[in-house]
Protein backbone atom coordinates (compact mmCIF):
# COMPACT_ATOMS: atom_id res chain seq x y z
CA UNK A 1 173.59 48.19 -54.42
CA UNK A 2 173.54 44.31 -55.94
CA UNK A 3 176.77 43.56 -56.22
CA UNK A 4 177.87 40.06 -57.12
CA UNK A 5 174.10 39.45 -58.07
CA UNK A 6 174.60 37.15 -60.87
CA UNK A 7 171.25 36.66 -61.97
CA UNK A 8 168.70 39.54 -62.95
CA UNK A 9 165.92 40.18 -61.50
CA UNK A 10 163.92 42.16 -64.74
CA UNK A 11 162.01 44.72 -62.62
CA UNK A 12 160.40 42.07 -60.43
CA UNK A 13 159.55 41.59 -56.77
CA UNK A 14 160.99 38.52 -54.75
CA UNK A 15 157.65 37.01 -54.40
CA UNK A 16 157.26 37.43 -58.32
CA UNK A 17 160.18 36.28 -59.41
CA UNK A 18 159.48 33.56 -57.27
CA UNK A 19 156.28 32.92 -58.99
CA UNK A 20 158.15 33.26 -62.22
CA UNK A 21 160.86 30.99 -61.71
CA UNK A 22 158.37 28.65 -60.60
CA UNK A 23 155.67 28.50 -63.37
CA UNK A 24 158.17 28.33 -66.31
CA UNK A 25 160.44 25.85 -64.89
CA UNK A 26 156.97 23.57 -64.12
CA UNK A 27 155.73 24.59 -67.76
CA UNK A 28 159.03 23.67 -68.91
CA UNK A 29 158.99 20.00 -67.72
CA UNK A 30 155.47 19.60 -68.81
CA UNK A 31 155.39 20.44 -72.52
CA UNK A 32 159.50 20.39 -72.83
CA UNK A 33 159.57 23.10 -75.20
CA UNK A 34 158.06 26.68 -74.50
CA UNK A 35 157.67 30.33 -76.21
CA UNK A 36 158.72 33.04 -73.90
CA UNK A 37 160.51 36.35 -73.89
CA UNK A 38 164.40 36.56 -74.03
CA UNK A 39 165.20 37.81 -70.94
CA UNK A 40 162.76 35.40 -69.20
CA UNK A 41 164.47 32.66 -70.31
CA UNK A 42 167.63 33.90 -69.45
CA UNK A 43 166.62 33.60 -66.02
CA UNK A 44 165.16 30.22 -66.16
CA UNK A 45 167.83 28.36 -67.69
CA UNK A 46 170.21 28.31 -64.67
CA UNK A 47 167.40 26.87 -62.83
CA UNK A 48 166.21 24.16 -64.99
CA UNK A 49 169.59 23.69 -65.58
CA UNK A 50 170.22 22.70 -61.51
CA UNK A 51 167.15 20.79 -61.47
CA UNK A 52 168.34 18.56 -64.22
CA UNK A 53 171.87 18.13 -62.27
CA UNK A 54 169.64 17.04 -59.34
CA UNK A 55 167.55 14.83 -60.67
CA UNK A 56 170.66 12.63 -62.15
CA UNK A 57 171.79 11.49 -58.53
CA UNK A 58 168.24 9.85 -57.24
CA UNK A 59 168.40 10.51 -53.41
CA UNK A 60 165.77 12.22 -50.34
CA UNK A 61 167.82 15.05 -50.68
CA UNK A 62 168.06 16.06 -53.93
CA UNK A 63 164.33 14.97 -54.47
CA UNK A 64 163.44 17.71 -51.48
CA UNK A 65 165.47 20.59 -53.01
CA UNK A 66 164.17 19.58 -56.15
CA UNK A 67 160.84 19.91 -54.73
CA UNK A 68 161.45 22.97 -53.56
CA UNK A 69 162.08 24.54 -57.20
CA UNK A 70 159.37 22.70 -58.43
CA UNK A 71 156.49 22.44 -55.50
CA UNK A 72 154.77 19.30 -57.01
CA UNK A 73 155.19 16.05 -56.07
CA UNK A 74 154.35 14.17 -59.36
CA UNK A 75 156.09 16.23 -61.44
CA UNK A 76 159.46 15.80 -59.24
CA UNK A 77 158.83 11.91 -59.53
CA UNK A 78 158.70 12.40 -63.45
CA UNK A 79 161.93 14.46 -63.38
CA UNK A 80 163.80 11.78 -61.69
CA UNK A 81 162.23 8.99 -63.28
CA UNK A 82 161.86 10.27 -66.76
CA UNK A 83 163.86 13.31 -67.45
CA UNK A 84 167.04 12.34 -65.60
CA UNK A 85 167.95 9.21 -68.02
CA UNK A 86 168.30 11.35 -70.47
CA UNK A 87 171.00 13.43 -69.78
CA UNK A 88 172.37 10.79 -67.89
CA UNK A 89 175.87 10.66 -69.99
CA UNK A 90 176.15 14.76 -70.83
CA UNK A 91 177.30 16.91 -67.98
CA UNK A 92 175.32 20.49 -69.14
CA UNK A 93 173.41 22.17 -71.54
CA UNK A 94 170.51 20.54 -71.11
CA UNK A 95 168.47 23.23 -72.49
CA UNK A 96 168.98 25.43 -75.44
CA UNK A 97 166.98 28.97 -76.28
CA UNK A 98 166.49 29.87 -80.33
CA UNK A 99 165.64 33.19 -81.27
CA UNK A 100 162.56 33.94 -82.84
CA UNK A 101 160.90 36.98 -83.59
CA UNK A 102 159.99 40.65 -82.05
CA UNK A 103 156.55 40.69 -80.20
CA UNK A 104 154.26 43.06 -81.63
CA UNK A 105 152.71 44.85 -79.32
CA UNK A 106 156.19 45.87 -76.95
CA UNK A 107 159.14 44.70 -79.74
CA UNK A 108 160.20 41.70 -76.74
CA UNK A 109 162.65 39.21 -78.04
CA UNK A 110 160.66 35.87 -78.43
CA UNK A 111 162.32 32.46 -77.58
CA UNK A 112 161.77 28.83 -78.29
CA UNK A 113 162.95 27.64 -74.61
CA UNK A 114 163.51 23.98 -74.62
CA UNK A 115 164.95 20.80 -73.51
CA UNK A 116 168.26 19.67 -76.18
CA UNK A 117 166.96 16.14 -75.58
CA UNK A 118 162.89 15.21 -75.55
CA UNK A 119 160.66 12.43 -74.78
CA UNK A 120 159.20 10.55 -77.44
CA UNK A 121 155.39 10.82 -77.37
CA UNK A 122 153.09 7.81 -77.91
CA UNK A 123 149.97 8.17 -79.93
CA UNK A 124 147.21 6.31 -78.49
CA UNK A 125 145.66 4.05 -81.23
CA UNK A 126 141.89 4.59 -81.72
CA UNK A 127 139.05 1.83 -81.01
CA UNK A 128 138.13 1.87 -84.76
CA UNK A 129 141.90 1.17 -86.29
CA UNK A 130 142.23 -1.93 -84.07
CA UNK A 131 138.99 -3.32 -85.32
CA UNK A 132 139.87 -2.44 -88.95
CA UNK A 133 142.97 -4.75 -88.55
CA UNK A 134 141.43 -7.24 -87.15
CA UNK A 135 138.89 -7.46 -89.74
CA UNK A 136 141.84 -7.47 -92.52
CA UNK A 137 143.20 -10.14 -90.85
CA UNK A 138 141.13 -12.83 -91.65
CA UNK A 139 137.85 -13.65 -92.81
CA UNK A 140 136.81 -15.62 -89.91
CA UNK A 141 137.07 -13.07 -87.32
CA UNK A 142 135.06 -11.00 -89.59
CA UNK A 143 132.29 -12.57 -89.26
CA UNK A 144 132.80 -13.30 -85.67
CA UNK A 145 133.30 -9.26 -85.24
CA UNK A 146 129.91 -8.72 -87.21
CA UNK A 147 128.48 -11.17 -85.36
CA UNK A 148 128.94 -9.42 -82.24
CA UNK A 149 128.27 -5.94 -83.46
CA UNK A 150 124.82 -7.28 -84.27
CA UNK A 151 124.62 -8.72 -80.79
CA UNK A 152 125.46 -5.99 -79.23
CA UNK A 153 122.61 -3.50 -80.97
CA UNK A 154 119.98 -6.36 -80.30
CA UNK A 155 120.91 -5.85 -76.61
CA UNK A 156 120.49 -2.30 -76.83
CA UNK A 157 117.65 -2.23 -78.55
CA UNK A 158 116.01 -4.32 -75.77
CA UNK A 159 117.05 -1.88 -73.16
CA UNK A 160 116.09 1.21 -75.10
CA UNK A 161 112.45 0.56 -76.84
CA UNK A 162 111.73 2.77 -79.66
CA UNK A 163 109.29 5.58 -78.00
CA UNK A 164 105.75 5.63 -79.42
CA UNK A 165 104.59 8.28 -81.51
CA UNK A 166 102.63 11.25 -79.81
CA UNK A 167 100.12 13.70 -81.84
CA UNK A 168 100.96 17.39 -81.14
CA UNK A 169 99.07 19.03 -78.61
CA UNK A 170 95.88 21.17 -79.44
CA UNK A 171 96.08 24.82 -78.36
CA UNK A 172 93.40 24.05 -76.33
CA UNK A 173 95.50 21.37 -74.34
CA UNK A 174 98.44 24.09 -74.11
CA UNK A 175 98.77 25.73 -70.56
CA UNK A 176 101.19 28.86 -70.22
CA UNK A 177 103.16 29.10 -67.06
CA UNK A 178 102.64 31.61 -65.35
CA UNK A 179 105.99 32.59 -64.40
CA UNK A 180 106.20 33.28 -67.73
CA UNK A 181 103.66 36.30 -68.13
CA UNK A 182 104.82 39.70 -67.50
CA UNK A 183 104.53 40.42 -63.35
CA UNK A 184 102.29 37.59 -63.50
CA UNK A 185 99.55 38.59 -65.52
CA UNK A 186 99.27 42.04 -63.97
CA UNK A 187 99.07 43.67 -67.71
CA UNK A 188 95.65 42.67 -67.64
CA UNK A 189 94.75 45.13 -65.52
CA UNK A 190 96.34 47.97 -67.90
CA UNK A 191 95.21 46.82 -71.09
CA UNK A 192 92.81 49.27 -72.96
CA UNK A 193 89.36 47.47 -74.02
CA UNK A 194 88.61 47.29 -77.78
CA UNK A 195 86.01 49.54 -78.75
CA UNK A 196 83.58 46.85 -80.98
C-alpha cells in the first residue's frame, strides 16, 4: 500500500522515474520552456521547484544536493549563477504548466512546462552586418575596408595558383581497376565467343 505517497509515480519503476525526473528537470534548465505530457509535468514541478529554492542560498551544500537532482556540474553552476537571481525576490511558483492540446496518437494531455521568469537571449551579430556599418560610417574607412579586402585576395591568390588546364584523357590512356571487374575478371572465362 503507498500511503502518504504524495507524489505519483505514473506506472514507472524507481530507476525510471529516476531517469525521468532527471532528464526533464536538466531539459528544463536548458531550453527553459518544454512540451510534455500533463501528468509528467505534474511530477516535475515539485522538483524544479526545490532546485530553484536551492539554488537562491549559494552554499557547498545546497550546490551538492542540487547536484544530486541534476548530475552535471555546469549546469548546477548556471543554476546558481544564472537562474537563482531571478527569483531572487519571489518565494514560489517559479514554474507554470499551460494546457495545450490532446496527443494524437494516445489522446495525452500536452503541456507547455516552463520557467514564469526567462533569460533574455543574445543574438550574436554576423561578420557581414559589422562591416556594413562600418562602411556607412564614413567614407574613409571605406576605402580603407576595400583596400584590405583586395589585399587580402592578392594574398590568397599567391598561396593558391590557379591550376593549369589538363586535356581529357584518351580511352587509350584509361586503365580500369581491377577491383572493379566482376570476381576479377573471371567472366572472361564464361563468356560465349561471337560466331563471325
Amino acid at each position: 500500500m503507498r500511503h502518504a505517497k504524495k507524489r505519483s509515480r505514473i506506472n514507472r519503476t524507481r530507476g525510471e522515474m529516476r531517469a525521468l525526473l532527471l532528464n526533464q528537470s536538466r531539459s528544463m534548465f536548458e531550453h527553459q520552456r518544454i512540451i510534455t505530457t500533463y501528468a509528467k509535468a505534474k511530477v516535475v514541478q515539485p522538483v524544479v521547484e526545490k532546485i530553484i529554492t536551492l539554488a537562491k542560498h549559494d552554499n557547498l551544500n545546497n550546490r551538492r544536493l542540487v547536484f544530486q537532482q541534476l548530475n552535471d556540474h555546469v549546469m548546477v553552476k548556471e543554476v546558481f549563477e544564472k537562474f537563482a537571481p531571478l527569483f531572487k525576490d519571489i518565494n514560489g511558483g517559479y514554474t507554470r504548466i499551460i494546457k495545450l492540446r490532446n496527443r494524437r496518437g494516445d489522446n495525452a494531455l500536452m503541456v507547455i512546462f516552463e520557467l514564469t521568469k526567462r533569460l533574455t537571449e543574445e543574438k550574436p551579430v554576423v561578420a557581414k552586418e559589422k562591416k556594413e556599418k562600418k562602411l556607412k560610417a564614413t567614407p574613409e574607412a571605406a576605402g580603407e575596408e576595400l583596400k584590405q579586402q583586395e589585399a587580402e585576395t592578392d594574398k590568397s591568390k599567391e598561396k593558391h595558383p590557379e591550376k593549369k588546364f589538363k586535356p581529357p584523357l584518351k580511352e587509350k590512356d584509361v586503365h580500369e581497376p581491377k577491383g572493379d571487374k566482376f570476381l576479377g575478371g573471371i567472366s572472361k572465362m564464361f563468356r560465349r565467343k561471337q560466331e563471325p
